[in-house]
Protein backbone atom coordinates (compact mmCIF):
# COMPACT_ATOMS: atom_id res chain seq x y z
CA UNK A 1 2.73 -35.71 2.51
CA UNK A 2 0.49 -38.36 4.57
CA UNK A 3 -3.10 -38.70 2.89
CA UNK A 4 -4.52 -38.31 6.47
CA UNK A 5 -2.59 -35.28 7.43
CA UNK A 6 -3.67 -33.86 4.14
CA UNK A 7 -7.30 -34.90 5.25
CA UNK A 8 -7.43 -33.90 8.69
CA UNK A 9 -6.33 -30.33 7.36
CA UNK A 10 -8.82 -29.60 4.95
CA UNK A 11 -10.93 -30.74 7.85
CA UNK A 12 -9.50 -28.30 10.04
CA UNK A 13 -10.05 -25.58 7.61
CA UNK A 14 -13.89 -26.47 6.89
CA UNK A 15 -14.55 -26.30 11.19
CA UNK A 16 -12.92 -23.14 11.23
CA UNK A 17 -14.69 -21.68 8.36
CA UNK A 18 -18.05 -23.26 10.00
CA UNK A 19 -16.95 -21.79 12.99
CA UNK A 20 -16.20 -17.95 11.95
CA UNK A 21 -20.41 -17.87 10.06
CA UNK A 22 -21.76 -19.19 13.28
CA UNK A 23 -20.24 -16.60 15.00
CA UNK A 24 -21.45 -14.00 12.68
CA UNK A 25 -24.97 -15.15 12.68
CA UNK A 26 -24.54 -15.21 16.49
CA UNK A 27 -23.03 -11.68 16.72
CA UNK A 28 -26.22 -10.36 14.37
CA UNK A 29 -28.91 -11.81 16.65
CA UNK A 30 -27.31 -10.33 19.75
CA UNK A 31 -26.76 -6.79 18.09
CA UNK A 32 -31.32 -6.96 16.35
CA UNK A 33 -31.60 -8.36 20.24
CA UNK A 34 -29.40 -6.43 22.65
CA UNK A 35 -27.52 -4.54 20.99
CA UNK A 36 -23.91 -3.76 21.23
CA UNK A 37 -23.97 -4.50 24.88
CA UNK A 38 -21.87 -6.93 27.21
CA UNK A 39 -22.79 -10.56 27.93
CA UNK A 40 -23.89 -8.83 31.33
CA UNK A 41 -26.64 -6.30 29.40
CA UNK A 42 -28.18 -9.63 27.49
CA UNK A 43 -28.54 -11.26 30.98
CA UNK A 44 -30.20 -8.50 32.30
CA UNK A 45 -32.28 -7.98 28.86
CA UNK A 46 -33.14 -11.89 28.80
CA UNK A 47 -34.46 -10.82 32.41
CA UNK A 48 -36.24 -7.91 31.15
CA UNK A 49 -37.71 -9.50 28.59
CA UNK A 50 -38.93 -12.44 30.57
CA UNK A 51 -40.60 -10.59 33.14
CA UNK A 52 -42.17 -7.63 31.05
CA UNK A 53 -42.47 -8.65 27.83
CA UNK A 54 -43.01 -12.80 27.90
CA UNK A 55 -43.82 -12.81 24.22
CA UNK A 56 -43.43 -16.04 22.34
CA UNK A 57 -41.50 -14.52 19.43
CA UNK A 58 -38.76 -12.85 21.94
CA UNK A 59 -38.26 -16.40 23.24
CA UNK A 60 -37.89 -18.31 19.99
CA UNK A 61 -34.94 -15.06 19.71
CA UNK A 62 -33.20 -16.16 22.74
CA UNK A 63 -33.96 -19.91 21.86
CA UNK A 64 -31.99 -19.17 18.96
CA UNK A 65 -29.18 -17.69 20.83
CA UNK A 66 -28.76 -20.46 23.28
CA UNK A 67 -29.48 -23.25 20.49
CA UNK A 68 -25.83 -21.07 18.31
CA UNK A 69 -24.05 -21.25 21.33
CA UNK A 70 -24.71 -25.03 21.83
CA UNK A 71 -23.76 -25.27 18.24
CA UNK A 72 -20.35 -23.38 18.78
CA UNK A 73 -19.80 -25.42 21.93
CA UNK A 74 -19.88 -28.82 20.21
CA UNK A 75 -18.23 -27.31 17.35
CA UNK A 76 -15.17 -25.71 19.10
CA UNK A 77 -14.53 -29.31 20.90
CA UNK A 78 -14.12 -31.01 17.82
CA UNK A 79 -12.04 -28.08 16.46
CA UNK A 80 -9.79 -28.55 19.18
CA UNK A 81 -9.67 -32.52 18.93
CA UNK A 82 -8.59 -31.91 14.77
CA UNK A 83 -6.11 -29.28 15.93
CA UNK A 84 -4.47 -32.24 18.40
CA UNK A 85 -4.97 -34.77 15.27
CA UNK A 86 -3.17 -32.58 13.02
CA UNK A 87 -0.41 -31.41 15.38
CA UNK A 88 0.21 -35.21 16.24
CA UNK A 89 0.65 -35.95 12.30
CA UNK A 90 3.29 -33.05 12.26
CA UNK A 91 5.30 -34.49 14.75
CA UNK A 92 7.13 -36.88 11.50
CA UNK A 93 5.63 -34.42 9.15
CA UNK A 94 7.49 -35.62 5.81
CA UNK A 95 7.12 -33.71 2.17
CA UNK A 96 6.28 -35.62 -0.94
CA UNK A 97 9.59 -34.24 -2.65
CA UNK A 98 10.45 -35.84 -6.13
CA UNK A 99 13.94 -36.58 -5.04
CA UNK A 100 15.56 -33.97 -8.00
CA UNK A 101 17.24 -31.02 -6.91
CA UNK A 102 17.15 -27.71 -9.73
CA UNK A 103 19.51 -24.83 -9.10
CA UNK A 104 18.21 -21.55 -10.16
CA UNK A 105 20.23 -18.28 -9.94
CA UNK A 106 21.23 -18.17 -6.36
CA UNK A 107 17.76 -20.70 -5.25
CA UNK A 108 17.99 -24.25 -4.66
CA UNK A 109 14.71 -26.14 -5.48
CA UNK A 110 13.56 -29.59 -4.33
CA UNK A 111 10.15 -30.02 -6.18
CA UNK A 112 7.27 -32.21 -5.43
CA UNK A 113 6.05 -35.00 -7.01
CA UNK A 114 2.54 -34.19 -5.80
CA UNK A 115 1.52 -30.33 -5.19
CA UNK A 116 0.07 -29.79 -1.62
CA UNK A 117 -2.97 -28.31 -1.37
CA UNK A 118 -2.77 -24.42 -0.28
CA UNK A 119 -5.22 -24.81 2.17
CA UNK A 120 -3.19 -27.73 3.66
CA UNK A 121 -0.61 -25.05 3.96
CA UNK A 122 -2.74 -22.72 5.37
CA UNK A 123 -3.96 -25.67 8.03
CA UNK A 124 -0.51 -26.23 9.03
CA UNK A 125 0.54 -22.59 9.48
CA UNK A 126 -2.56 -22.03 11.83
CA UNK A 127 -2.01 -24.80 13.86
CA UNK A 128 0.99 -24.55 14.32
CA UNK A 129 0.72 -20.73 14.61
CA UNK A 130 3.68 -20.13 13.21
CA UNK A 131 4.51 -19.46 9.07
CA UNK A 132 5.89 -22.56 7.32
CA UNK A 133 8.56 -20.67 5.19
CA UNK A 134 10.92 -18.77 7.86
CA UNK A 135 14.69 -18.17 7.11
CA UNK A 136 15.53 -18.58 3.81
CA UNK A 137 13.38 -21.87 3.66
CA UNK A 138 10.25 -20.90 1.83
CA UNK A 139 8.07 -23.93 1.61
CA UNK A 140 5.13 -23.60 -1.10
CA UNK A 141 2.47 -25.87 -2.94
CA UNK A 142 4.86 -27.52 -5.71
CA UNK A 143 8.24 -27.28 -3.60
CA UNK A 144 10.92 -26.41 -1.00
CA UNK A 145 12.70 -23.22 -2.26
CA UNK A 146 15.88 -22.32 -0.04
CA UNK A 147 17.92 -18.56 -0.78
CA UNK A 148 21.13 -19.86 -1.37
CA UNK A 149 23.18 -21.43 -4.88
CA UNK A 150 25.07 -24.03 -2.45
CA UNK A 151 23.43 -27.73 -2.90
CA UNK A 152 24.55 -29.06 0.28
CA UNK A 153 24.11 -25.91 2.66
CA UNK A 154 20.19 -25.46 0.37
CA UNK A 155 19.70 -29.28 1.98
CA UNK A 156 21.01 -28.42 5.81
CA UNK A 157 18.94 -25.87 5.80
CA UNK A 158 15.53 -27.37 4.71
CA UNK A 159 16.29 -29.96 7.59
CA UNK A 160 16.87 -27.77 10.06
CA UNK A 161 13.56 -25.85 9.17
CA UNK A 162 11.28 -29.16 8.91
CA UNK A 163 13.32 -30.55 12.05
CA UNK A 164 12.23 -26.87 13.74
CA UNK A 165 8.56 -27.67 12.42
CA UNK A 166 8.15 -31.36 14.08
CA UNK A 167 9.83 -30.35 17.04
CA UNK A 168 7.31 -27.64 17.69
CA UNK A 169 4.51 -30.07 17.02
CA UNK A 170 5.56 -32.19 19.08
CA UNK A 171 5.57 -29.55 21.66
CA UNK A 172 2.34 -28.51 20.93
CA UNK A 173 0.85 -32.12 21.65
CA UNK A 174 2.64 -32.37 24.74
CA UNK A 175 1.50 -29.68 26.47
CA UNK A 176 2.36 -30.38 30.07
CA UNK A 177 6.28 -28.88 28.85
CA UNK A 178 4.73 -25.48 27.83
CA UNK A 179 3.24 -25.61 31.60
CA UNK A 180 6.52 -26.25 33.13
CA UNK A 181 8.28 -23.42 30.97
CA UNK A 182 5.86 -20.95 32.32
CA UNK A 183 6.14 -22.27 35.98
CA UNK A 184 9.43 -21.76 35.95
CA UNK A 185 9.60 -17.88 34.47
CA UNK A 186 8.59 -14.68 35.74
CA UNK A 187 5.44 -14.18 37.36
CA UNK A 188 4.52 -11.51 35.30
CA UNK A 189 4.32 -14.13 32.67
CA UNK A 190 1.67 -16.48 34.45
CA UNK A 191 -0.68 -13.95 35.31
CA UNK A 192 -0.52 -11.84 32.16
CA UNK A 193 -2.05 -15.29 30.28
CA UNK A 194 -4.49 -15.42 33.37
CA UNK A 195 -5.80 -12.41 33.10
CA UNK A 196 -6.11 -12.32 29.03
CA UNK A 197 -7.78 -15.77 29.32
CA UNK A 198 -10.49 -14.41 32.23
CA UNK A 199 -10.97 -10.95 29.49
CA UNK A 200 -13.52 -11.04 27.51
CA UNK A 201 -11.71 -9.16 24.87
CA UNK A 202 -8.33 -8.25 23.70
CA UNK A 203 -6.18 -5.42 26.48
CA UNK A 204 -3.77 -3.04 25.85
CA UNK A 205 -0.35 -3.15 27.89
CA UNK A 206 -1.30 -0.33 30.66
CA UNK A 207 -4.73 -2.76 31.16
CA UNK A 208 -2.20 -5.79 31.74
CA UNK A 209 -0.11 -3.84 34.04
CA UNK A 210 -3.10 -2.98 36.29
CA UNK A 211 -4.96 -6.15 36.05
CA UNK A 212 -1.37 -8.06 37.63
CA UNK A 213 -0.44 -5.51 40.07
CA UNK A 214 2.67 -4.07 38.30
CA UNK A 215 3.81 -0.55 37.93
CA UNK A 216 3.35 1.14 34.81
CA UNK A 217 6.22 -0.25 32.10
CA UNK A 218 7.25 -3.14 34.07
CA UNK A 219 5.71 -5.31 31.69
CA UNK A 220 7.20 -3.81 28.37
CA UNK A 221 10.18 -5.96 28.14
CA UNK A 222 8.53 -8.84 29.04
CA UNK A 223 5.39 -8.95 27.08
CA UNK A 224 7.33 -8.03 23.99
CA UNK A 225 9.69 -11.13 24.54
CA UNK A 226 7.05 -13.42 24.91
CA UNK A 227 5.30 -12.08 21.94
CA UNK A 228 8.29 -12.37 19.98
CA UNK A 229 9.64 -15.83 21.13
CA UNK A 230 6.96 -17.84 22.84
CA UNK A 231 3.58 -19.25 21.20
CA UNK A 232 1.07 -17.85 23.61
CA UNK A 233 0.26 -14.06 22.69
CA UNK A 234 -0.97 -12.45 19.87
CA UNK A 235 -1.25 -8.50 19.00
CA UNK A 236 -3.61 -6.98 17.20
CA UNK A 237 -2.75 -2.69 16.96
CA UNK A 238 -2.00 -2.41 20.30
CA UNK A 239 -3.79 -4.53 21.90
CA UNK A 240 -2.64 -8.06 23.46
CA UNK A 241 -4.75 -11.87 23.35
CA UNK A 242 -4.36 -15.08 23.60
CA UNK A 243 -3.20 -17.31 20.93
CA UNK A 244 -5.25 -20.90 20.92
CA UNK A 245 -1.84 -22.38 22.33
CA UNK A 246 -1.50 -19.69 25.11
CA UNK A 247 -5.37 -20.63 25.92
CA UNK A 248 -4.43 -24.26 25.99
CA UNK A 249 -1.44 -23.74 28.30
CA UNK A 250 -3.14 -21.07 31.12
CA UNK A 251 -6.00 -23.35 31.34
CA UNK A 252 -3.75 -26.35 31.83
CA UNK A 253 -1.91 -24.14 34.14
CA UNK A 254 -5.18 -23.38 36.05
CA UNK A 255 -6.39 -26.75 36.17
CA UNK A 256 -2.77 -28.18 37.66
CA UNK A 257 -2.31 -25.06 40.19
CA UNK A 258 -4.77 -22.73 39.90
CA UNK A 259 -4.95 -19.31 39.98
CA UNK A 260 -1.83 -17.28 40.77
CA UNK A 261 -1.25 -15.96 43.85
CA UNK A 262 -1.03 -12.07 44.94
CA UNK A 263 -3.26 -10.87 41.93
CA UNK A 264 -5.25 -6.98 42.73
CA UNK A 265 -8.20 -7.45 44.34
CA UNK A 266 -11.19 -7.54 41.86
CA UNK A 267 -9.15 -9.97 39.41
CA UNK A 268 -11.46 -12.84 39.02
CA UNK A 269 -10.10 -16.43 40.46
């Protein structure tokens, strides 16, 4: 595996891990500030505050605040520009296999001749947002395993799941495709990534439905389908987000042709 894939990982790993404690230290001034109120209750408190209270201690608080957010800013634009890096190096991702092949009870092995990293791994998977080991192909930190005692089926397979890998990097880095797919689909698809990206927090299907305009349960089949074969949704209990490439394809979407049409009134453009 490339030295400067392997790099730009680990990198990758460290701004996300950076990323998550600034976030926690942000979340624990707002709560000792505000409380557990919306962004819209620390605007009005920040008001509040300013006009009643004016103490120098309350504004070295919200100093605070503002300098975190700054510092999540900067830090989330060079998150995004390693995510690119990295995708961009998967697009010919190769493995540093030792060129043996071991057959063990009814698994085909094709080791490594250097062990990659687990966080590498764990890199890859997230930016890609997908898991590296998927049908019978389970790829791990000292080799390519595939479920299967045939040699030359074990090797067909392991190219079919790297080939599957590059080609949805190179997806990934060319985003303007992903924009065109969801053009060309049902509407329902467009404005249910619209109106996840303009939440401030995760919905639940019924929330969907009435955010888009759509009777109850006409979005069942299609939100599942989407969830299950496209890269922009993820679902956490029972309740819907984006994924980091469904945020990256609405807002490319947005900035091509804006809003969709013939959303509820109150859905904000």
């Amino acid at each position: 595996m490339q030295d400067n894939l392997i790099e730009k990982a680990r990198k990758y790993i460290d701004l996300q891990e950076t990323k998550q404690e600034k976030q926690n230290t942000l979340r624990d001034l707002q709560s000792e500030m505000f409380g557990e109120g919306s962004e819209e209750t620390e605007k009005k408190a920040r008001e509040f505050f300013s006009d009643v209270g004016g103490g120098e201690q309350q504004s070295a608080k919200t100093q605070e605040i503002d300098e975190l957010r700054q510092d999540l800013s900067e830090l989330e634009e060079t998150l995004e520009t390693t995510r690119e890096e990295v995708q961009e190096l998967l697009v010919d991702v190769q493995f540093p296999l030792n060129e043996t092949i071991d057959v063990e009870d009814e698994e085909v092995v094709f080791p490594y001749s250097d062990e990659i990293p687990q966080e590498v791994i764990d890199a890859i998977e997230s930016v890609l947002e997908d898991d590296l080991s998927k049908e019978g192909v389970i790829i791990e930190t000292d080799a390519i395993r595939v479920e299967t005692a045939d040699v030359d089926g074990a090797m067909e397979q392991a190219m079919s799941r790297i080939q599957e890998l590059r080609s949805k990097a190179n997806m990934m880095v060319d985003v303007e495709q992903y924009v065109d797919d969801i053009n060309s689909r049902d509407e329902k698809i467009v404005k249910t990534l619209y109106v996840l990206h303009k939440s401030d927090n995760p919905l639940g299907k019924k929330e969907i439905e009435e955010r888009i305009g759509v009777d109850a349960g006409d979005l069942r089949g299609t939100l599942y389908y989407v969830l299950d074969n496209d890269p922009y949704l993820k679902k956490s209990d029972s309740e819907f987000s984006l994924s980091d490439m469904g945020r990256r394809v609405i807002e490319a979407y947005i900035e091509q042709h804006g809003s969709p049409e013939d959303l509820p009134e109150g859905v904000e453009a």
